[in-house]
Each structure stands twice: as structure tokens, then as C-alpha cells.
PDB file of N, CA and C in Angstrom:
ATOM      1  N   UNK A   1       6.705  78.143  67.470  1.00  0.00           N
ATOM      2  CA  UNK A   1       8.054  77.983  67.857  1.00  0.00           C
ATOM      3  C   UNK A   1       9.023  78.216  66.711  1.00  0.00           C
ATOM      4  N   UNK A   2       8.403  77.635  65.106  1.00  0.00           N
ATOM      5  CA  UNK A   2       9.397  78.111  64.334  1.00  0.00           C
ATOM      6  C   UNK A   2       9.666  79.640  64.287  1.00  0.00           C
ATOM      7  N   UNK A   3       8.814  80.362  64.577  1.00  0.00           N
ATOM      8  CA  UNK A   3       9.114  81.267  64.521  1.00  0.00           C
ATOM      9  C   UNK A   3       9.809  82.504  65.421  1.00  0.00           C
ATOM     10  N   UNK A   4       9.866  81.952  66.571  1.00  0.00           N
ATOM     11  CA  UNK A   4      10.785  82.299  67.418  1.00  0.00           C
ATOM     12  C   UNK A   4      12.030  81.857  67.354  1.00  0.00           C
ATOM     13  N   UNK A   5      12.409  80.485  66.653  1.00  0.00           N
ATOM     14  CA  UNK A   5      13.685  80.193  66.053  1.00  0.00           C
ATOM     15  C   UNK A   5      14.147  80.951  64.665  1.00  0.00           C
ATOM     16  N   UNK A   6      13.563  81.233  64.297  1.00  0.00           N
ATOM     17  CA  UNK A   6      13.662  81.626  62.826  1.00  0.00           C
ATOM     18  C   UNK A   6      14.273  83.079  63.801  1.00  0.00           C
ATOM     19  N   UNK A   7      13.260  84.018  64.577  1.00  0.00           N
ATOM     20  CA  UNK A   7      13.970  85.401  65.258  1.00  0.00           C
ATOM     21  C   UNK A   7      15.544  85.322  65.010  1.00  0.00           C
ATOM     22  N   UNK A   8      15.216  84.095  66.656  1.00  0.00           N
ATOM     23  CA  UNK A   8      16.530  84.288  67.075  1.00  0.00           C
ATOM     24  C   UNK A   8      17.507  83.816  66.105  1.00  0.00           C
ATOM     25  N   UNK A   9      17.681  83.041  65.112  1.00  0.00           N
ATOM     26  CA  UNK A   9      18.419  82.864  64.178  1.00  0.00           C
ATOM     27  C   UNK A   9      19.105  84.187  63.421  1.00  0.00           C
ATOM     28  N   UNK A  10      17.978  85.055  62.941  1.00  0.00           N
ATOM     29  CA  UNK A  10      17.865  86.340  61.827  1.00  0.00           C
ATOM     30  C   UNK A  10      18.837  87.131  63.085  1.00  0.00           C
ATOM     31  N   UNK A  11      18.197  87.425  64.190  1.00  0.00           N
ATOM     32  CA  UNK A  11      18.929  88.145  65.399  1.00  0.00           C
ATOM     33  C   UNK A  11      20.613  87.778  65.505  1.00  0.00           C
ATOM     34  N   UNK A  12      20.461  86.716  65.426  1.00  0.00           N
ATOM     35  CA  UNK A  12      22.273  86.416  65.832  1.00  0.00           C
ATOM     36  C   UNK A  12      22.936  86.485  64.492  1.00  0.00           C
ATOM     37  N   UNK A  13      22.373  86.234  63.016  1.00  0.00           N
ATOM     38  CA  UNK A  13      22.702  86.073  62.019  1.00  0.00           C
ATOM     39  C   UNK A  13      23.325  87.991  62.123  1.00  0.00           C
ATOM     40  N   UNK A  14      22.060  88.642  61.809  1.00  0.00           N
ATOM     41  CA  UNK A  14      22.469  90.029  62.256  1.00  0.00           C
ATOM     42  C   UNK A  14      23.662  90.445  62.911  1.00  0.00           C
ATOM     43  N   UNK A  15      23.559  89.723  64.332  1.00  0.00           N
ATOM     44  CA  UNK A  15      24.781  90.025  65.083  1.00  0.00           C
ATOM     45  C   UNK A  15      26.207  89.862  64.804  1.00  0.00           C
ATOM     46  N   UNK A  16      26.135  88.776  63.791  1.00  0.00           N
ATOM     47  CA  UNK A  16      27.448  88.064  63.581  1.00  0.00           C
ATOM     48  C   UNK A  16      27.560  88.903  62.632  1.00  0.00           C
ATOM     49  N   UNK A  17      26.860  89.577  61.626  1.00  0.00           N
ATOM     50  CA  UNK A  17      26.917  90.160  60.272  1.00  0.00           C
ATOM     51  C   UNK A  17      28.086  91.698  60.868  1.00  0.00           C
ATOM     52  N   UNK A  18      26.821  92.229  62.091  1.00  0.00           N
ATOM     53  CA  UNK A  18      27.602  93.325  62.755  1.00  0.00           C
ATOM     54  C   UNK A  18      29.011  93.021  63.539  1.00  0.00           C
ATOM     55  N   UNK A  19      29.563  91.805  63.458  1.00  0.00           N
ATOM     56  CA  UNK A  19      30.526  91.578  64.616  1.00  0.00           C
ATOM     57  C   UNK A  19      31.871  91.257  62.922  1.00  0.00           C
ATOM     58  N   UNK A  20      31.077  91.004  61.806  1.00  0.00           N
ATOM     59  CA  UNK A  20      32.139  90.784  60.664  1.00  0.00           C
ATOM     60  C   UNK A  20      32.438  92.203  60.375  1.00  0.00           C
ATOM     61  N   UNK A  21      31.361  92.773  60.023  1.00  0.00           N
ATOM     62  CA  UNK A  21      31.817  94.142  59.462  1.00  0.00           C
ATOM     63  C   UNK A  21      32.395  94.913  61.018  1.00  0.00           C
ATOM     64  N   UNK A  22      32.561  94.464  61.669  1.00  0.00           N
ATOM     65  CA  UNK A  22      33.232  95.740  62.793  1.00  0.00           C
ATOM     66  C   UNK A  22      34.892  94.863  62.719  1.00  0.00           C
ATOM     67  N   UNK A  23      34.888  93.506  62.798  1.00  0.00           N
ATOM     68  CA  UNK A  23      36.184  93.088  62.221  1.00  0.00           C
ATOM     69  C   UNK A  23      36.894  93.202  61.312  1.00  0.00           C
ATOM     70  N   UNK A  24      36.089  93.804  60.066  1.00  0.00           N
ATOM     71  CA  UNK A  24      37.127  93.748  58.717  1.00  0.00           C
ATOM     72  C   UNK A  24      37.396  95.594  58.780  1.00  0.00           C
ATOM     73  N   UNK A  25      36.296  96.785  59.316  1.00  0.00           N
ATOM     74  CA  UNK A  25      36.717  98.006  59.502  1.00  0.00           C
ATOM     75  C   UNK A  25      38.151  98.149  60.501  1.00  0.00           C
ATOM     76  N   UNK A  26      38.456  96.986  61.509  1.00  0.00           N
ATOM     77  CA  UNK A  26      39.602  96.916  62.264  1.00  0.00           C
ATOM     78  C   UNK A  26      40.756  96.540  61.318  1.00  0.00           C
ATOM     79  N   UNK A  27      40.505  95.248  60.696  1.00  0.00           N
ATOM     80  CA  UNK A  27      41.401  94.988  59.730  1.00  0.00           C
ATOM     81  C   UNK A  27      42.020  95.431  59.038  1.00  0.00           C
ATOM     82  N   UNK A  28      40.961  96.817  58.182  1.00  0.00           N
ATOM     83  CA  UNK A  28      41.239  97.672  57.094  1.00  0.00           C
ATOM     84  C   UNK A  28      41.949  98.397  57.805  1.00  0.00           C
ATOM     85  N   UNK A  29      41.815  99.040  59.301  1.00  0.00           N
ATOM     86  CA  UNK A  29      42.315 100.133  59.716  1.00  0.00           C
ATOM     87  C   UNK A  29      44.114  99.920  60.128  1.00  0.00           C
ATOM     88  N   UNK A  30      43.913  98.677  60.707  1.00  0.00           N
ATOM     89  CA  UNK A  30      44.946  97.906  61.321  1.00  0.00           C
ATOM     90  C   UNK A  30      46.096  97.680  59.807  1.00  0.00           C
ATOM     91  N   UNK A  31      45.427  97.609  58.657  1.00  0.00           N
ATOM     92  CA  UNK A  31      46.269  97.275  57.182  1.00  0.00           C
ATOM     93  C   UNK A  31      46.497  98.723  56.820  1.00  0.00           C
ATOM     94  N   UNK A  32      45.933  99.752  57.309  1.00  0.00           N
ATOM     95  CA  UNK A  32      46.197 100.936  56.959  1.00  0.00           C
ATOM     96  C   UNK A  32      47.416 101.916  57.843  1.00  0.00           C
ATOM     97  N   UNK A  33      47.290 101.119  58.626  1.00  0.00           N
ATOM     98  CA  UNK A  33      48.195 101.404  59.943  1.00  0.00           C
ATOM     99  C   UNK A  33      50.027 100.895  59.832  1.00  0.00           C
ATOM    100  N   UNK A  34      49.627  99.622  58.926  1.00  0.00           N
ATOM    101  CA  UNK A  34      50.621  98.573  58.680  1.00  0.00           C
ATOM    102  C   UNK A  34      51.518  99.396  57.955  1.00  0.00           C
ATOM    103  N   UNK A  35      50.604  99.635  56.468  1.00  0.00           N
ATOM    104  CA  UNK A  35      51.220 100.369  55.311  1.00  0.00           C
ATOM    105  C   UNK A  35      51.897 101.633  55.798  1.00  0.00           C
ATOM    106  N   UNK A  36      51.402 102.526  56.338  1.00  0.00           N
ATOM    107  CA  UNK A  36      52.088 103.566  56.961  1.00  0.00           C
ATOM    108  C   UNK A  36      53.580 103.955  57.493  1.00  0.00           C
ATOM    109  N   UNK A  37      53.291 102.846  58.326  1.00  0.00           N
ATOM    110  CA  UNK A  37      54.887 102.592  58.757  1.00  0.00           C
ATOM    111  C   UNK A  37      55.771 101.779  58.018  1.00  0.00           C
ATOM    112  N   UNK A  38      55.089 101.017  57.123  1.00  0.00           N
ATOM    113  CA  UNK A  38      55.982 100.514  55.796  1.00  0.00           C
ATOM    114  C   UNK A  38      56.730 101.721  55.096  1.00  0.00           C
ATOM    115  N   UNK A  39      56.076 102.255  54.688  1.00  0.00           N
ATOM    116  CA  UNK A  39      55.793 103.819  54.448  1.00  0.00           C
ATOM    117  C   UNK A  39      56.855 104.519  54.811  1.00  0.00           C
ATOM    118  N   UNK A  40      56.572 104.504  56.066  1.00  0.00           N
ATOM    119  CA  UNK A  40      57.847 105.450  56.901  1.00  0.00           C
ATOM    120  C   UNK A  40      58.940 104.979  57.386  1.00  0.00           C
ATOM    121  N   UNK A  41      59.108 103.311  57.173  1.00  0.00           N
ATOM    122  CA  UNK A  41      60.103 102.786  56.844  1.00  0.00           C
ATOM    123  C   UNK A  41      61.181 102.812  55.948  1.00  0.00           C
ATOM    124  N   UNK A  42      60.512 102.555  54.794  1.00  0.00           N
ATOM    125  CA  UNK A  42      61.003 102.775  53.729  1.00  0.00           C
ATOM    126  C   UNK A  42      61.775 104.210  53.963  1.00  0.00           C
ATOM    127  N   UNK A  43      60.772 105.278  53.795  1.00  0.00           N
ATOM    128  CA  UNK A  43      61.388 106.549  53.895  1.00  0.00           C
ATOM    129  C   UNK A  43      62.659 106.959  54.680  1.00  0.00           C
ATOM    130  N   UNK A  44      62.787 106.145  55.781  1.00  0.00           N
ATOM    131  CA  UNK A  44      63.853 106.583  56.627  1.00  0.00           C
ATOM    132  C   UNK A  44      65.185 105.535  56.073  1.00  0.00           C
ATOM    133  N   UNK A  45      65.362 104.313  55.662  1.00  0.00           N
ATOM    134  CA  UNK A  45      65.637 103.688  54.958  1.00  0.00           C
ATOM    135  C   UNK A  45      66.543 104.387  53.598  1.00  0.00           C
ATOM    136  N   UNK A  46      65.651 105.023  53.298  1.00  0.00           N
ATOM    137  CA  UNK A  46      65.975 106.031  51.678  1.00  0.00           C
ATOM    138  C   UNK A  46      66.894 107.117  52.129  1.00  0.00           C
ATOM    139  N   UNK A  47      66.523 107.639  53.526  1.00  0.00           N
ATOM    140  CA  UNK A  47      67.432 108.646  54.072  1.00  0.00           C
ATOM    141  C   UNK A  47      68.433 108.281  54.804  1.00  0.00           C
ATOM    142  N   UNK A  48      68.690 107.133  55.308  1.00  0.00           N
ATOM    143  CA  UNK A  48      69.711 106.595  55.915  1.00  0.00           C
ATOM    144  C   UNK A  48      70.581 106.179  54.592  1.00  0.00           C
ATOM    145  N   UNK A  49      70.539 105.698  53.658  1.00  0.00           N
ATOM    146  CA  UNK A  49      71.072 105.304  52.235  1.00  0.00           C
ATOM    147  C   UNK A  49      71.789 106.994  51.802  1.00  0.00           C
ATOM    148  N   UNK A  50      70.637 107.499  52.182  1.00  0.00           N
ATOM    149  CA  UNK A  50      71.207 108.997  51.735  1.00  0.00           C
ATOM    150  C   UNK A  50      72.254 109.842  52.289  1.00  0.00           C
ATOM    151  N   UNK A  51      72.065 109.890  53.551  1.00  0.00           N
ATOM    152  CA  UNK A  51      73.241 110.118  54.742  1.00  0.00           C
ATOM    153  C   UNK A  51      74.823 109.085  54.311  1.00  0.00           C
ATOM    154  N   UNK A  52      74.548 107.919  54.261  1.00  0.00           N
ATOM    155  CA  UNK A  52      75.600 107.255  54.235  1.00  0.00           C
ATOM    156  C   UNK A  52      76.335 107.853  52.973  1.00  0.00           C
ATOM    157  N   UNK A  53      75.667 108.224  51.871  1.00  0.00           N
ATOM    158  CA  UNK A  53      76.392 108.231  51.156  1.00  0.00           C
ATOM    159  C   UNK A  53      77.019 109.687  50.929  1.00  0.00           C
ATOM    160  N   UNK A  54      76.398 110.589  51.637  1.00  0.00           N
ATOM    161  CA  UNK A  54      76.976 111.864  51.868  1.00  0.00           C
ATOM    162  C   UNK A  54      78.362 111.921  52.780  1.00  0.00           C
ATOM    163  N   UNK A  55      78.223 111.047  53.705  1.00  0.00           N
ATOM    164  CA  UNK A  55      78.950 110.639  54.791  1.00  0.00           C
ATOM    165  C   UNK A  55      80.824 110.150  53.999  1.00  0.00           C
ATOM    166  N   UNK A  56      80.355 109.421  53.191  1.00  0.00           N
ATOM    167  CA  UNK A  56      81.365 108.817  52.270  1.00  0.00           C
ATOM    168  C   UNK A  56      81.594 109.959  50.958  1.00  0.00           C
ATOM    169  N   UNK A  57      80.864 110.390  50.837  1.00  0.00           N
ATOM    170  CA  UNK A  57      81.792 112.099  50.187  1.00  0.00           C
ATOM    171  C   UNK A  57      82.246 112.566  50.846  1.00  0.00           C
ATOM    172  N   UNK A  58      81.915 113.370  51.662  1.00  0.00           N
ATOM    173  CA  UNK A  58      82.492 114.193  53.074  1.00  0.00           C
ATOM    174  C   UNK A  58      83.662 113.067  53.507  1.00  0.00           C
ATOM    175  N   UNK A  59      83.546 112.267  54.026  1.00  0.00           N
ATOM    176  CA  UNK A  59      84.298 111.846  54.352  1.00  0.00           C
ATOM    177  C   UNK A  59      86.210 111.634  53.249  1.00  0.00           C
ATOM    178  N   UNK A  60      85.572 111.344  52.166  1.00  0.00           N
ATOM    179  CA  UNK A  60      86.683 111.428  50.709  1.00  0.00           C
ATOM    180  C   UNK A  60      86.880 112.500  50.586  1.00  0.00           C
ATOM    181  N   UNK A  61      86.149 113.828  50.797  1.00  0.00           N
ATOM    182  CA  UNK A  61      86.836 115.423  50.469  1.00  0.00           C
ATOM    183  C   UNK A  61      87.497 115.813  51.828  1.00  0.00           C
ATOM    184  N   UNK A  62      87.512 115.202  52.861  1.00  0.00           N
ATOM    185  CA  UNK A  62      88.191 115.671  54.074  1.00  0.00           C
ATOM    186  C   UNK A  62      89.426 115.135  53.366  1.00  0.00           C
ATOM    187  N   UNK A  63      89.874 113.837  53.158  1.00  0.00           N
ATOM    188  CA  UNK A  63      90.313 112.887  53.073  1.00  0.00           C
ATOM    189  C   UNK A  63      91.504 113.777  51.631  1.00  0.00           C
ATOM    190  N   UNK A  64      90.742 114.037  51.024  1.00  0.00           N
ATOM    191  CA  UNK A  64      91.692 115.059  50.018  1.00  0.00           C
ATOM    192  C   UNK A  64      92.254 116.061  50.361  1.00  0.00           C
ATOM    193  N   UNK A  65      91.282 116.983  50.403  1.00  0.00           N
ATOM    194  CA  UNK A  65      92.099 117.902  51.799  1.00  0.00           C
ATOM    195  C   UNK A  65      92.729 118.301  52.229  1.00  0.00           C
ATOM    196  N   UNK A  66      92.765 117.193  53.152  1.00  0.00           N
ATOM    197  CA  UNK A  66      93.917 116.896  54.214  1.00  0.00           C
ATOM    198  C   UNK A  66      95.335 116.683  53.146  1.00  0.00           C
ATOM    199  N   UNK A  67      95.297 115.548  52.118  1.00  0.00           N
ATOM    200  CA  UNK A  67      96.547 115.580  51.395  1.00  0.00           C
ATOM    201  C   UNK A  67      96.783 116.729  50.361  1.00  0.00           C
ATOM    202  N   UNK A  68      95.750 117.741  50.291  1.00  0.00           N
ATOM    203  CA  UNK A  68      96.438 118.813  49.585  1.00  0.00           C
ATOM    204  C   UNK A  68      96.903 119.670  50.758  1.00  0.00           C
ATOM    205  N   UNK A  69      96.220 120.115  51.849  1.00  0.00           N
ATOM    206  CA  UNK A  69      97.240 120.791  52.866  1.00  0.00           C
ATOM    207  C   UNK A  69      98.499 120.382  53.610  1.00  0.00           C
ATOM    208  N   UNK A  70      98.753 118.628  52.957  1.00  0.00           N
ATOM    209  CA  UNK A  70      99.914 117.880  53.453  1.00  0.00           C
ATOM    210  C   UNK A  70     101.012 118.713  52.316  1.00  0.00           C
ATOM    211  N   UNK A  71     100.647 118.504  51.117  1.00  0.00           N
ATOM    212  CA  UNK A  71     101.413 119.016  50.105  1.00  0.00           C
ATOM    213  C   UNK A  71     102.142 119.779  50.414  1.00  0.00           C
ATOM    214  N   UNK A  72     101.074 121.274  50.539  1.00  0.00           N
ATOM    215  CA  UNK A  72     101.008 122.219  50.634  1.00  0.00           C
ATOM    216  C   UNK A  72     102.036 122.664  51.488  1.00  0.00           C
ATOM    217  N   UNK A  73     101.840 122.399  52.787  1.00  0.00           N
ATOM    218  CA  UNK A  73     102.884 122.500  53.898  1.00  0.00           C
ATOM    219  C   UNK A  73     104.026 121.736  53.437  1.00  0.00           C
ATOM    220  N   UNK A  74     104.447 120.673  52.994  1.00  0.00           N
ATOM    221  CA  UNK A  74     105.726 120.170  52.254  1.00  0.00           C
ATOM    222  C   UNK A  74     106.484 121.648  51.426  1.00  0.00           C
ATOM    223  N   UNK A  75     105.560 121.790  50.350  1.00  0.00           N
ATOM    224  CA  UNK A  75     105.807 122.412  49.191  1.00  0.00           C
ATOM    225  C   UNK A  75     106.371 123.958  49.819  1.00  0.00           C
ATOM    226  N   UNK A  76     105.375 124.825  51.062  1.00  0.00           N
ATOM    227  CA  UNK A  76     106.050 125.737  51.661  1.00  0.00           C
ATOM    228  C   UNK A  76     107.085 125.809  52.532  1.00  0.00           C
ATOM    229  N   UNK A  77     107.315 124.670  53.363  1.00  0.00           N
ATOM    230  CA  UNK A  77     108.577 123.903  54.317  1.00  0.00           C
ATOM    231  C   UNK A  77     109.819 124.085  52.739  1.00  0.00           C
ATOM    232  N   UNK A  78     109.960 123.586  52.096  1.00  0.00           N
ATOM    233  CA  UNK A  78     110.995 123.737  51.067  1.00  0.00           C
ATOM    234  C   UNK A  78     111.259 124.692  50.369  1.00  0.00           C
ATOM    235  N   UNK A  79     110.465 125.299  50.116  1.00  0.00           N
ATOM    236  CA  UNK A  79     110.684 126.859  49.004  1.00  0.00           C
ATOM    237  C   UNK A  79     110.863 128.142  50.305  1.00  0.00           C
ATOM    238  N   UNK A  80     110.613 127.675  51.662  1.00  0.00           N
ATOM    239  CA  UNK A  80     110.968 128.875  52.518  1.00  0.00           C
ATOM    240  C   UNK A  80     112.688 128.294  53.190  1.00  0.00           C
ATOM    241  N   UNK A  81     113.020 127.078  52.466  1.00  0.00           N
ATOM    242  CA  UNK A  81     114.477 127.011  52.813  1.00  0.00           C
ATOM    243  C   UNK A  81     114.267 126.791  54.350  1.00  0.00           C
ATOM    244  N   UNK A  82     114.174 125.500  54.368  1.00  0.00           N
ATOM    245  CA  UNK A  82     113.893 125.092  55.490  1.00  0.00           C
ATOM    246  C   UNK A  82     114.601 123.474  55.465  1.00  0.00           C
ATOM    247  N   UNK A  83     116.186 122.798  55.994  1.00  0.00           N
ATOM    248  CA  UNK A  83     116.858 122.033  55.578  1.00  0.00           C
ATOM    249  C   UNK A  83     116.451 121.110  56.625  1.00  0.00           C
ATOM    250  N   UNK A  84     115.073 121.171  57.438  1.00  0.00           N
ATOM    251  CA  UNK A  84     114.910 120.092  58.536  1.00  0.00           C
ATOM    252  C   UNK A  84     114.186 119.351  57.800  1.00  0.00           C
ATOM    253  N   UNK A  85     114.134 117.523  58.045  1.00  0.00           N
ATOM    254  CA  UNK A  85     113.292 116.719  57.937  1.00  0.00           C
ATOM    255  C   UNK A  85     111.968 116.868  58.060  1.00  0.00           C
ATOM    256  N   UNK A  86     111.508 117.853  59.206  1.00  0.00           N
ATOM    257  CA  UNK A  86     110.344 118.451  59.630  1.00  0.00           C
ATOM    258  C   UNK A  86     109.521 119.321  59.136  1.00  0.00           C
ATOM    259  N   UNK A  87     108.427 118.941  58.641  1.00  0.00           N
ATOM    260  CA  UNK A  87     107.618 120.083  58.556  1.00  0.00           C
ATOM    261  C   UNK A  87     107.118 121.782  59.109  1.00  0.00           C
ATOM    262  N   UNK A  88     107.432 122.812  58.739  1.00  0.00           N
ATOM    263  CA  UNK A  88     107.307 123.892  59.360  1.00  0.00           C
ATOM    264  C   UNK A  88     105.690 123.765  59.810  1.00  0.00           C
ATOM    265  N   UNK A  89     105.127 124.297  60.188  1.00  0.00           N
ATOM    266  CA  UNK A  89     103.500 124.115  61.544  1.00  0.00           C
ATOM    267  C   UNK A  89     103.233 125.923  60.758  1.00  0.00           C
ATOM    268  N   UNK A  90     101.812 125.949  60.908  1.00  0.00           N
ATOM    269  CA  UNK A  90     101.304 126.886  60.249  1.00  0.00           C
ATOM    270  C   UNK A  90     101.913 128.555  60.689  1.00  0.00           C
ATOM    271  N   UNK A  91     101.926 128.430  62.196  1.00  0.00           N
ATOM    272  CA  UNK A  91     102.807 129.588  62.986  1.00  0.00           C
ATOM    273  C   UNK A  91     104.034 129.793  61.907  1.00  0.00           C
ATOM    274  N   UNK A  92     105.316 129.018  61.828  1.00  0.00           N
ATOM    275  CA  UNK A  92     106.341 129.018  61.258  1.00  0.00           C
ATOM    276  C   UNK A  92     106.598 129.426  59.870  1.00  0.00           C
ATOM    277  N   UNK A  93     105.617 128.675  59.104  1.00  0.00           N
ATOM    278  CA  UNK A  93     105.268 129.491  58.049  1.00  0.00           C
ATOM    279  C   UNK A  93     105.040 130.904  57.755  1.00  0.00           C
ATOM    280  N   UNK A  94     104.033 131.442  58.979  1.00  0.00           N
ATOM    281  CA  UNK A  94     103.595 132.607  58.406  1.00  0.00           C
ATOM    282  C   UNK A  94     104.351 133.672  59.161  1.00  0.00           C
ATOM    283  N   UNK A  95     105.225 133.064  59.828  1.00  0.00           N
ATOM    284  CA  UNK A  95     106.502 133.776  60.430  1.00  0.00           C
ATOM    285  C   UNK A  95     107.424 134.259  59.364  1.00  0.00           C
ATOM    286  N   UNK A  96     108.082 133.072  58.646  1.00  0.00           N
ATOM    287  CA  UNK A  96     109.229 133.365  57.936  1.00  0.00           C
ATOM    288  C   UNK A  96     108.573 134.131  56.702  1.00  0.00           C
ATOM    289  N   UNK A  97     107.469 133.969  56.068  1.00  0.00           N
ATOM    290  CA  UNK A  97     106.757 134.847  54.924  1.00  0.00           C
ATOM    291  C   UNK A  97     107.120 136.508  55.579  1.00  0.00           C
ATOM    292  N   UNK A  98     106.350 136.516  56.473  1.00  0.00           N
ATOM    293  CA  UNK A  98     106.691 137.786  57.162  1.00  0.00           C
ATOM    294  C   UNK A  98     107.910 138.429  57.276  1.00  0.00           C
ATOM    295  N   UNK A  99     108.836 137.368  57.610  1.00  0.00           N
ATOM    296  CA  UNK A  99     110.412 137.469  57.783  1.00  0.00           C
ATOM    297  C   UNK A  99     111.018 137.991  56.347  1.00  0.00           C
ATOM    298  N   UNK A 100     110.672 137.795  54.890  1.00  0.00           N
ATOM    299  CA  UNK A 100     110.945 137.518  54.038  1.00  0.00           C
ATOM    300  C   UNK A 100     110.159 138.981  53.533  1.00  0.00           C
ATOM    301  N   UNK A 101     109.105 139.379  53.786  1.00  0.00           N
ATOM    302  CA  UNK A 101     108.086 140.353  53.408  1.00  0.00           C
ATOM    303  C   UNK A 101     108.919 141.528  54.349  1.00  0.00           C
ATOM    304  N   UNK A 102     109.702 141.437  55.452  1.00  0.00           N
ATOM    305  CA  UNK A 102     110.277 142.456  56.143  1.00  0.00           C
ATOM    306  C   UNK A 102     111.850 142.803  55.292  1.00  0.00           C
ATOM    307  N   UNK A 103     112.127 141.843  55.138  1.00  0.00           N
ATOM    308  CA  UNK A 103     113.437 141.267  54.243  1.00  0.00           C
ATOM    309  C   UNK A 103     113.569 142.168  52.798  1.00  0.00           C
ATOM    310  N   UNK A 104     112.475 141.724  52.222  1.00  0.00           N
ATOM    311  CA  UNK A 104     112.217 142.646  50.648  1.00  0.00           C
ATOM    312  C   UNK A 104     112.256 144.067  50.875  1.00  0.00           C
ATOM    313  N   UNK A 105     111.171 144.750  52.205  1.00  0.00           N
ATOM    314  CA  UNK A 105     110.913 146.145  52.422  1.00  0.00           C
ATOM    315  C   UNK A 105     112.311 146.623  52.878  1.00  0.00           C
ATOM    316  N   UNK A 106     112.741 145.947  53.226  1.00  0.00           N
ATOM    317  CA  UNK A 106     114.011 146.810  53.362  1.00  0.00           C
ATOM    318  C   UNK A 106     115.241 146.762  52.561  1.00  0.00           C
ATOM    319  N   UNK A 107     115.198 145.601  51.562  1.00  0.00           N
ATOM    320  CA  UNK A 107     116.066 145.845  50.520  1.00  0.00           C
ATOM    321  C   UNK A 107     115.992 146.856  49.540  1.00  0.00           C
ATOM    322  N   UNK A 108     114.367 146.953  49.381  1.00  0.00           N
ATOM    323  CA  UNK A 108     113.303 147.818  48.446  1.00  0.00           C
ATOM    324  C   UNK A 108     113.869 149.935  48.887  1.00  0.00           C
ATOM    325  N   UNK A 109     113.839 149.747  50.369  1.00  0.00           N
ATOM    326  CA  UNK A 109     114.006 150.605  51.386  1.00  0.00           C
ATOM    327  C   UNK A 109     115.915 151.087  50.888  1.00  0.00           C
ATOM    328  N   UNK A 110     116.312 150.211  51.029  1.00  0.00           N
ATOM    329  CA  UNK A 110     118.134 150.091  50.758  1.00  0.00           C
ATOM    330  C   UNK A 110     118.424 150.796  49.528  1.00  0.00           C
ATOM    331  N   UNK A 111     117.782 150.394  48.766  1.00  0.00           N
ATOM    332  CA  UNK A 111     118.189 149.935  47.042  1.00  0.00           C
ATOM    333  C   UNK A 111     117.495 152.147  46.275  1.00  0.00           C
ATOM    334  N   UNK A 112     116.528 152.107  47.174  1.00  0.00           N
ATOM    335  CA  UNK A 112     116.050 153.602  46.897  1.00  0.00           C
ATOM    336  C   UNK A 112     116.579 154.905  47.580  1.00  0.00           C
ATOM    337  N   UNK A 113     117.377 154.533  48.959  1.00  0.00           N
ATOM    338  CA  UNK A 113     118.549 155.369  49.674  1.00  0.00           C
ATOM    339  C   UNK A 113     119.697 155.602  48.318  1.00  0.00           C
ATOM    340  N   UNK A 114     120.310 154.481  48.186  1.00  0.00           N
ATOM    341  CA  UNK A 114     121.186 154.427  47.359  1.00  0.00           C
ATOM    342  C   UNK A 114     121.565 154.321  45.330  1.00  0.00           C
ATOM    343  N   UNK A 115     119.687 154.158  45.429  1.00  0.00           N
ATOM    344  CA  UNK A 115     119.724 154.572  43.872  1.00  0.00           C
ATOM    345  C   UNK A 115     120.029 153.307  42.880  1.00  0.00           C
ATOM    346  N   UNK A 116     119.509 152.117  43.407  1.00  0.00           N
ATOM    347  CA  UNK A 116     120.168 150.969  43.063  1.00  0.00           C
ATOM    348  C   UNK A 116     118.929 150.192  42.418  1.00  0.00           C
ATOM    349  N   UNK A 117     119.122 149.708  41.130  1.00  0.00           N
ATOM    350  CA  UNK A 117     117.898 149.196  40.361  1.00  0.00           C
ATOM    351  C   UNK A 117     117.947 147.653  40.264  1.00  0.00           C
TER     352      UNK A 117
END
């Protein structure tokens, strides 16, 4: 009889041996699984950090920009003699340039009829 206890002992001892090592290959796999998406956490994490902060340049060079084409349109609204409170709009601008570019050609036009320097 001891020795049919002694079997079944070695037998289940076995079994349990095979039932640890099939638990800790889950474990390992399951910790390998873990890390991964730590992993790819992180990573997206690093790129979201990264975006934001592109986001906040872009966002500051629009942001400039915009107040140099505010200028800009000020600065051409006044030197095209323009006595409204209002800003001339990009149309208007490139109207009166034109107006001014038709203006010259024909003074240019005038001034060579008549011999005039």
C-alpha cells in the first residue's frame, strides 16, 4: 500500500509541478502582454506630448500672422490714401494699386507725348 501511496503522491506531485509551470508560462506571457501596452502607452503618450506641442506652435505662428497681415493691411489702407476709419479688404487694395499702376502709365504715356522729364 505504501507504495501505491507513494505513486499516487509522485503522480499528483507531477501534476501540480505541470499545473505550476503551465501557470507561470501564462504569467510570463500575460507580464509580457502587460509590458507591451505599457509600451505602447507610453509611446502614444510621447506623441500626444508631441502633437500638443506642435499644436501650440502652429497655433502662435497663425497667431503672428494674422497680426502681421493686420499690419500690413493697416500700413496699405494708409499709404494708398485711404481717410476711412476702415480697413481697405484685399479686393480694394489690389484695385487702387492697379488704379495707381494705370495712373503712372499714363503720366509716363503724357510726359513722352510732350517731352516732359
Amino acid at each position: 500500500m505504501f507504495i501505491q501511496e507513494r505513486d499516487l503522491e509522485r503522480s499528483g506531485r507531477a501534476e501540480l509541478e505541470r499545473e505550476v509551470s503551465l501557470l507561470r508560462e501564462r504569467l510570463e506571457a500575460s507580464q509580457r502582454a502587460i509590458d507591451a501596452q505599457r509600451k505602447e502607452l507610453d509611446m502614444r503618450d510621447s506623441r500626444m506630448v508631441s502633437l500638443e506641442t506642435e499644436l501650440r506652435t502652429s497655433s502662435t505662428s497663425i497667431h503672428s500672422a494674422s497680426t502681421r497681415l493686420n499690419m500690413l493691411m493697416e500700413t496699405m489702407t494708409k499709404l494708398l490714401g485711404n481717410d476711412s476709419k476702415y480697413l481697405l479688404s484685399e479686393e480694394e487694395i489690389r484695385n487702387r494699386i492697379e488704379e495707381l499702376i494705370l495712373v503712372r502709365r499714363e503720366y509716363k504715356l503724357v510726359c513722352g507725348v510732350f517731352n516732359i522729364t
